[in-house]
N, C-alpha and C. Protein backbone atom coordinates (compact mmCIF):
# COMPACT_ATOMS: atom_id res chain seq x y z
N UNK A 1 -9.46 5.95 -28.18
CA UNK A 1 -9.12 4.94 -27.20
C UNK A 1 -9.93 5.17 -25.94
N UNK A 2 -10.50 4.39 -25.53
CA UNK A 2 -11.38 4.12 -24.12
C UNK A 2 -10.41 4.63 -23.15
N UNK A 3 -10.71 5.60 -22.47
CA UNK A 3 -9.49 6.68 -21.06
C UNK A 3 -9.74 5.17 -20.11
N UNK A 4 -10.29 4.41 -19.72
CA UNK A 4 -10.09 3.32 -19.10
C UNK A 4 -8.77 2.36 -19.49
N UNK A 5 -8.71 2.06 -20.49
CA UNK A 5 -7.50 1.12 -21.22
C UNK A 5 -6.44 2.06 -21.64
N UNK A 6 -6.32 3.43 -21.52
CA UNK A 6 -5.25 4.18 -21.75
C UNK A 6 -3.61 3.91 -20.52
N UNK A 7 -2.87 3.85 -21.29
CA UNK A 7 -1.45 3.67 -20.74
C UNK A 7 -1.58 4.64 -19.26
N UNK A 8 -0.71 4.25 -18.25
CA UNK A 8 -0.65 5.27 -17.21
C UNK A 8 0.90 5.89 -17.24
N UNK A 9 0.87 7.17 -17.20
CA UNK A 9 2.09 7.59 -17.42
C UNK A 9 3.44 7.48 -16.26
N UNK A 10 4.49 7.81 -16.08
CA UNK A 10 5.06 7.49 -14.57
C UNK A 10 4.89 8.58 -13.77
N UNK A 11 4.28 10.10 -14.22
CA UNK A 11 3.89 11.19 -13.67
C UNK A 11 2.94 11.13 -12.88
N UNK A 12 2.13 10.04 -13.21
CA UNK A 12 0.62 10.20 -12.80
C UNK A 12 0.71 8.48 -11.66
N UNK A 13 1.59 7.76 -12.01
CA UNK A 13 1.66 6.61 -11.13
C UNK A 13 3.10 7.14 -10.04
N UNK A 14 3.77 7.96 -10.28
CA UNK A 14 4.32 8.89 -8.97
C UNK A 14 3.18 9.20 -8.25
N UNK A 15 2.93 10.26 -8.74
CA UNK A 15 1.40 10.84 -7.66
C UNK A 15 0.63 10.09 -7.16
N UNK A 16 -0.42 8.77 -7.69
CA UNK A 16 -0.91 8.00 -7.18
C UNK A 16 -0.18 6.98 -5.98
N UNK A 17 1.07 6.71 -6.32
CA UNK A 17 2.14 6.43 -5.17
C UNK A 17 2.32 7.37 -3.85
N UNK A 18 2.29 9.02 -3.98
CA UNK A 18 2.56 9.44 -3.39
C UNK A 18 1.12 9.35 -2.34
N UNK A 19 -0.07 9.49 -3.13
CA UNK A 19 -1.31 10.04 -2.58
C UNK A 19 -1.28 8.34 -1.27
N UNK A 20 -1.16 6.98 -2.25
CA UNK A 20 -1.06 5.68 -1.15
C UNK A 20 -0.10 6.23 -0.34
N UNK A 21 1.00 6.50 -0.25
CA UNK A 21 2.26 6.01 1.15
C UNK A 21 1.59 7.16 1.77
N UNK A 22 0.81 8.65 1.71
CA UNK A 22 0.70 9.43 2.60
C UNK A 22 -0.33 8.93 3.32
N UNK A 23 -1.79 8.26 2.82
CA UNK A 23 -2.41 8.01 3.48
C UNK A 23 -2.01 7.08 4.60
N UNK A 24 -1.33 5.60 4.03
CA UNK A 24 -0.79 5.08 5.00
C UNK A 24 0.07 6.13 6.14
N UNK A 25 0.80 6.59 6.29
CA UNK A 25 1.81 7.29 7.29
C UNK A 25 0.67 7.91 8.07
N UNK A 26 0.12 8.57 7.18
CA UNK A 26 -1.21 9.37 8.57
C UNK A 26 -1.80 8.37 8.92
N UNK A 27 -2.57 7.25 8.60
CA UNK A 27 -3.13 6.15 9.03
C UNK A 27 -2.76 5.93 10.65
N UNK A 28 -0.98 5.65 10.20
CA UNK A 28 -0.19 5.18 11.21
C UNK A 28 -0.01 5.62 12.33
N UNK A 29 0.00 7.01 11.61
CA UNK A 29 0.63 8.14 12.76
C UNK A 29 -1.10 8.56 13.05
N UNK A 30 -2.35 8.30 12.88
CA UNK A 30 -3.33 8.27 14.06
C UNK A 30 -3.69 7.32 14.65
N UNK A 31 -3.13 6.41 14.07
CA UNK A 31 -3.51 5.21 15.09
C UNK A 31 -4.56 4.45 14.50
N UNK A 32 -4.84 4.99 13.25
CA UNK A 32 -5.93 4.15 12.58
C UNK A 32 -5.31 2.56 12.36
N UNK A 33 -4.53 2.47 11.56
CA UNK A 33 -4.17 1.35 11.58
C UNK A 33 -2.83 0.44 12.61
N UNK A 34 -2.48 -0.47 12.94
CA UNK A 34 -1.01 -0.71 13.71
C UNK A 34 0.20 -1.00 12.86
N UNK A 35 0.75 -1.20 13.87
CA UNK A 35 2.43 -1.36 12.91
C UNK A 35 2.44 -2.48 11.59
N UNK A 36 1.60 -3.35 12.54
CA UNK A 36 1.73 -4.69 11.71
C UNK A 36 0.92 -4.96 10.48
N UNK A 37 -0.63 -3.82 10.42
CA UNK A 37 -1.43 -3.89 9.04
C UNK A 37 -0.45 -3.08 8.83
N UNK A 38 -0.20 -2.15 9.13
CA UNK A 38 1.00 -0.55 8.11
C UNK A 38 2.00 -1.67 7.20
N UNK A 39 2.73 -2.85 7.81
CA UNK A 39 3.95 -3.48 7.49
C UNK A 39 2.86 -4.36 5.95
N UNK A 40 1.95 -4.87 6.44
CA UNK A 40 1.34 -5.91 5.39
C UNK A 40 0.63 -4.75 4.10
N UNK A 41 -0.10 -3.81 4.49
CA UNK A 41 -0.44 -2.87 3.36
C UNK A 41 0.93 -2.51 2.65
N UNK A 42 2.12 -2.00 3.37
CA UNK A 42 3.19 -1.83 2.50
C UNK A 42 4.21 -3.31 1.91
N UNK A 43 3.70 -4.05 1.94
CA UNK A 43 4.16 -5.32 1.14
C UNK A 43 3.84 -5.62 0.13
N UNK A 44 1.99 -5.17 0.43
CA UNK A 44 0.99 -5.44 -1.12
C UNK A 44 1.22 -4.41 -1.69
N UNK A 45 1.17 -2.98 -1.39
CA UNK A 45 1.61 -2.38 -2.29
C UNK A 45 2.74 -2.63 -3.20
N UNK A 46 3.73 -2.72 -2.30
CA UNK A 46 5.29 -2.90 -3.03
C UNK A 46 5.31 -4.08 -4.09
N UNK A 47 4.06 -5.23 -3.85
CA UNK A 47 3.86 -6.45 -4.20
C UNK A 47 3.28 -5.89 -5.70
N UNK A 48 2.75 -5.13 -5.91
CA UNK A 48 1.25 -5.42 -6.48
C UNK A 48 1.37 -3.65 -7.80
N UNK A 49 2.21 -2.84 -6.75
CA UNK A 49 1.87 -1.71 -7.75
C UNK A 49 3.16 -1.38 -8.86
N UNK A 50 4.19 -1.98 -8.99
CA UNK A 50 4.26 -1.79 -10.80
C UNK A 50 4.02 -2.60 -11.66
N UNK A 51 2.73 -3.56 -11.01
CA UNK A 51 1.93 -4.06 -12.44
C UNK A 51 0.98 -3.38 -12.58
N UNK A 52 0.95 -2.07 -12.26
CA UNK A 52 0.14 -1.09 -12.97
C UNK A 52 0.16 -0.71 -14.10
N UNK A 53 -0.34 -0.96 -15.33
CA UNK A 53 0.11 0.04 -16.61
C UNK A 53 -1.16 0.78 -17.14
N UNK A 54 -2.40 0.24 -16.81
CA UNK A 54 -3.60 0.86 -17.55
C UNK A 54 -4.37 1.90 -16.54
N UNK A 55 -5.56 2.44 -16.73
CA UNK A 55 -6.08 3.06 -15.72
C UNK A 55 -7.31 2.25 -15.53
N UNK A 56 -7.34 0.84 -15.88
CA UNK A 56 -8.20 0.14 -15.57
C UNK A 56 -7.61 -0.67 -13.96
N UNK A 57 -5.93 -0.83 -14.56
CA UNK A 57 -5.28 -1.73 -13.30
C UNK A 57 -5.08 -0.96 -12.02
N UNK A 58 -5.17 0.55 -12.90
CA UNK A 58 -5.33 1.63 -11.56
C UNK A 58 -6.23 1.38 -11.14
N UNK A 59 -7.33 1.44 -11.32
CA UNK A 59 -8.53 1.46 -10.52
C UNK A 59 -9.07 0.08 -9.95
N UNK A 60 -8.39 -1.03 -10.33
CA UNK A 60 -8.54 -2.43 -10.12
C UNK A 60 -7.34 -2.38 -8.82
N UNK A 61 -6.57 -1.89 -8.34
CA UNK A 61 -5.87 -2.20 -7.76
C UNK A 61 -5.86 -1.27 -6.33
N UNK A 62 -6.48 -0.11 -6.80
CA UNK A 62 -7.22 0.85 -5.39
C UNK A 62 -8.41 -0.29 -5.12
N UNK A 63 -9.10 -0.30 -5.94
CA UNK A 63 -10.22 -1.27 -5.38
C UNK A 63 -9.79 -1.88 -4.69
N UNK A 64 -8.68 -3.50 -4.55
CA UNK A 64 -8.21 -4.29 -3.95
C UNK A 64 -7.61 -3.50 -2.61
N UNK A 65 -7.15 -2.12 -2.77
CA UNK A 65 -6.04 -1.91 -1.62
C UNK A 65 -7.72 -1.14 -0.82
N UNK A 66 -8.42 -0.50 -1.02
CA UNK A 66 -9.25 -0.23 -0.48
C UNK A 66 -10.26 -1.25 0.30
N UNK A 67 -10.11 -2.11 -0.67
CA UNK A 67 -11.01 -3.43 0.02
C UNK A 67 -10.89 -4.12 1.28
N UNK A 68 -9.12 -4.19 1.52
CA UNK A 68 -8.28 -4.76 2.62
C UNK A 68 -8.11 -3.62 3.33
N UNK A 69 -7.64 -2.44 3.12
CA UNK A 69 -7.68 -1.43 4.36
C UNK A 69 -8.74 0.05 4.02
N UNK A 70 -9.25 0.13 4.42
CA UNK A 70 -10.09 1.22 4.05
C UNK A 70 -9.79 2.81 4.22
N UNK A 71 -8.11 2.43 4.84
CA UNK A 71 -8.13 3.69 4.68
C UNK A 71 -7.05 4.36 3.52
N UNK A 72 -7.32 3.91 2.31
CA UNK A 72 -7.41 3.90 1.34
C UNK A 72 -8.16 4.48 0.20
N UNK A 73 -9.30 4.09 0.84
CA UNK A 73 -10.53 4.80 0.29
C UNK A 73 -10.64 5.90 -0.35
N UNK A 74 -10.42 7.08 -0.01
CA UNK A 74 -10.37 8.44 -0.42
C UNK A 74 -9.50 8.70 -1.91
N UNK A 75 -8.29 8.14 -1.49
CA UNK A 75 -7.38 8.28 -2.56
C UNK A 75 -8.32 6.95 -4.04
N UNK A 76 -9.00 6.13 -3.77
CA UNK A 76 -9.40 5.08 -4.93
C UNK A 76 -10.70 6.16 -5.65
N UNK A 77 -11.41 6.72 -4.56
CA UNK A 77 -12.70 7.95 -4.61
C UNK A 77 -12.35 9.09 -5.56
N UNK A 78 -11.22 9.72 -4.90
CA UNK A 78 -10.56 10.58 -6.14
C UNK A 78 -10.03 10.25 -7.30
N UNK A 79 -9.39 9.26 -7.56
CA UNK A 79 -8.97 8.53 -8.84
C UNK A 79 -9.75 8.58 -9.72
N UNK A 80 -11.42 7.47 -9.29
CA UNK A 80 -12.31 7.18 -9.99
C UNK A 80 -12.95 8.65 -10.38
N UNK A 81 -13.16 9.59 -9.77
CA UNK A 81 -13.42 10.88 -9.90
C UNK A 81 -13.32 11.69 -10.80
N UNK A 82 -11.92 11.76 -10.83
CA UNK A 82 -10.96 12.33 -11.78
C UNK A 82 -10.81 11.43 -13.08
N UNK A 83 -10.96 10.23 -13.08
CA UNK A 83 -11.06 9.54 -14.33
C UNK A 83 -12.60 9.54 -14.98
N UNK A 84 -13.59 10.03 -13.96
CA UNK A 84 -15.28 9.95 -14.66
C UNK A 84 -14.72 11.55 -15.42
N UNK A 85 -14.02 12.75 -15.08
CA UNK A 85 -14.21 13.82 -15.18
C UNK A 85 -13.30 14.06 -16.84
N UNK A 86 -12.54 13.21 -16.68
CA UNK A 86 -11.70 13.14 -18.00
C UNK A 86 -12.63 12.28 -19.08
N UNK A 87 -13.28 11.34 -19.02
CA UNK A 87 -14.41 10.68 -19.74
C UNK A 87 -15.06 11.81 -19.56
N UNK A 88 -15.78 12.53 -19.05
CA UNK A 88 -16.74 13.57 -19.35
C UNK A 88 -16.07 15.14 -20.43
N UNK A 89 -14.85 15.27 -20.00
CA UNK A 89 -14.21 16.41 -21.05
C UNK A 89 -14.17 15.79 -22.38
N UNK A 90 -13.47 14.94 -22.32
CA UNK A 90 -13.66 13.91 -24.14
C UNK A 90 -15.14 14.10 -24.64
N UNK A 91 -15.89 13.79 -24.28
CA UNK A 91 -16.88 13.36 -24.21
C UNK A 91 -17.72 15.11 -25.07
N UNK A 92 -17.23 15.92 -24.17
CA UNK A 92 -17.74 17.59 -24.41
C UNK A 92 -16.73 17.86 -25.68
N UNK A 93 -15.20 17.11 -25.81
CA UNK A 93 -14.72 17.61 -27.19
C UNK A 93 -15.08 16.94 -28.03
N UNK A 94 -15.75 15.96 -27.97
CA UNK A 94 -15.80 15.01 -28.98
C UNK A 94 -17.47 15.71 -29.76
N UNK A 95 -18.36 15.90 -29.06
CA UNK A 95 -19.16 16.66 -29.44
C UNK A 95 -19.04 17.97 -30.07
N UNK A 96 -18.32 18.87 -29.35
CA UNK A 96 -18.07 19.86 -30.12
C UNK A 96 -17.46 19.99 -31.40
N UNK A 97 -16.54 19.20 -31.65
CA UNK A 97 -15.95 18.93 -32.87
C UNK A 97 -17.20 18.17 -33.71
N UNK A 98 -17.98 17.32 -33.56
CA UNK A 98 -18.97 16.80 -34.45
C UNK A 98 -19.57 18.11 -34.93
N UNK A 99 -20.07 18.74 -33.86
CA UNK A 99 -21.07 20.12 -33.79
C UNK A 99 -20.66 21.33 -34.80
N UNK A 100 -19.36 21.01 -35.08
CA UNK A 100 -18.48 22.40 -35.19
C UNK A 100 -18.40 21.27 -37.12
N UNK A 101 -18.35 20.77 -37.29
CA UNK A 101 -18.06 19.83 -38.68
C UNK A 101 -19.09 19.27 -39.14
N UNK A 102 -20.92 19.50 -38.69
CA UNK A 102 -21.87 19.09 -39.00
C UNK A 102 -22.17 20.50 -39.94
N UNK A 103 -22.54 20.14 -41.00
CA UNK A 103 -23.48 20.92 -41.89
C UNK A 103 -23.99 22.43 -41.63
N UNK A 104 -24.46 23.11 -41.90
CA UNK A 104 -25.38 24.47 -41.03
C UNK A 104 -26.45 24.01 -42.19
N UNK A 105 -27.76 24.22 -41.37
CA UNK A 105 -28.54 24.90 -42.08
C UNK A 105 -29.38 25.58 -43.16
């Protein structure tokens, strides 16, 4: 199965929840953003994130929240990150197992 179209678990859409509301609060609490984007970013979120189920809608939906506030960003950066890095481990087992079940010699 493509780690893009794979189910998101509620372990991993906790954490991604947690990683959004912290950025917002520090946002807030430096003054990056005001009361009133803080109030509209936490609407779309609340709007928008348990139609999350894939790690495609994950990453379709940092995109969007990153797009409108940028400070966001970091947390959509690490996501995509961590999802190139999991495509790259598959990627090293999937070989090794060919490698390891190919013929010798």
């Amino acid at each position: 199965m493509d780690q893009n179209s794979s189910v998101i678990d509620e372990k991993k859409k906790a954490k991604i929840m947690n990683d959004v509301v912290s950025a917002l609060i520090n946002a807030y609490g430096s003054k990056a953003i005001s009361y009133f984007e803080m109030r509209k970013a936490a609407t779309y979120i609340l709007d928008h994130f348990d139609l999350i189920k894939t790690q495609n809608d994950l990453i379709y939906f940092l995109e969007n929240l990153s797009g409108y506030w940028l400070i966001f960003k970091n947390v959509m950066v690490l996501e995509k990150l961590g999802s190139h890095q999991n495509k790259e481990e598959e990627m090293i087992e999937r070989l090794s197992k060919y490698i390891k079940s190919s013929p010798s010699k």
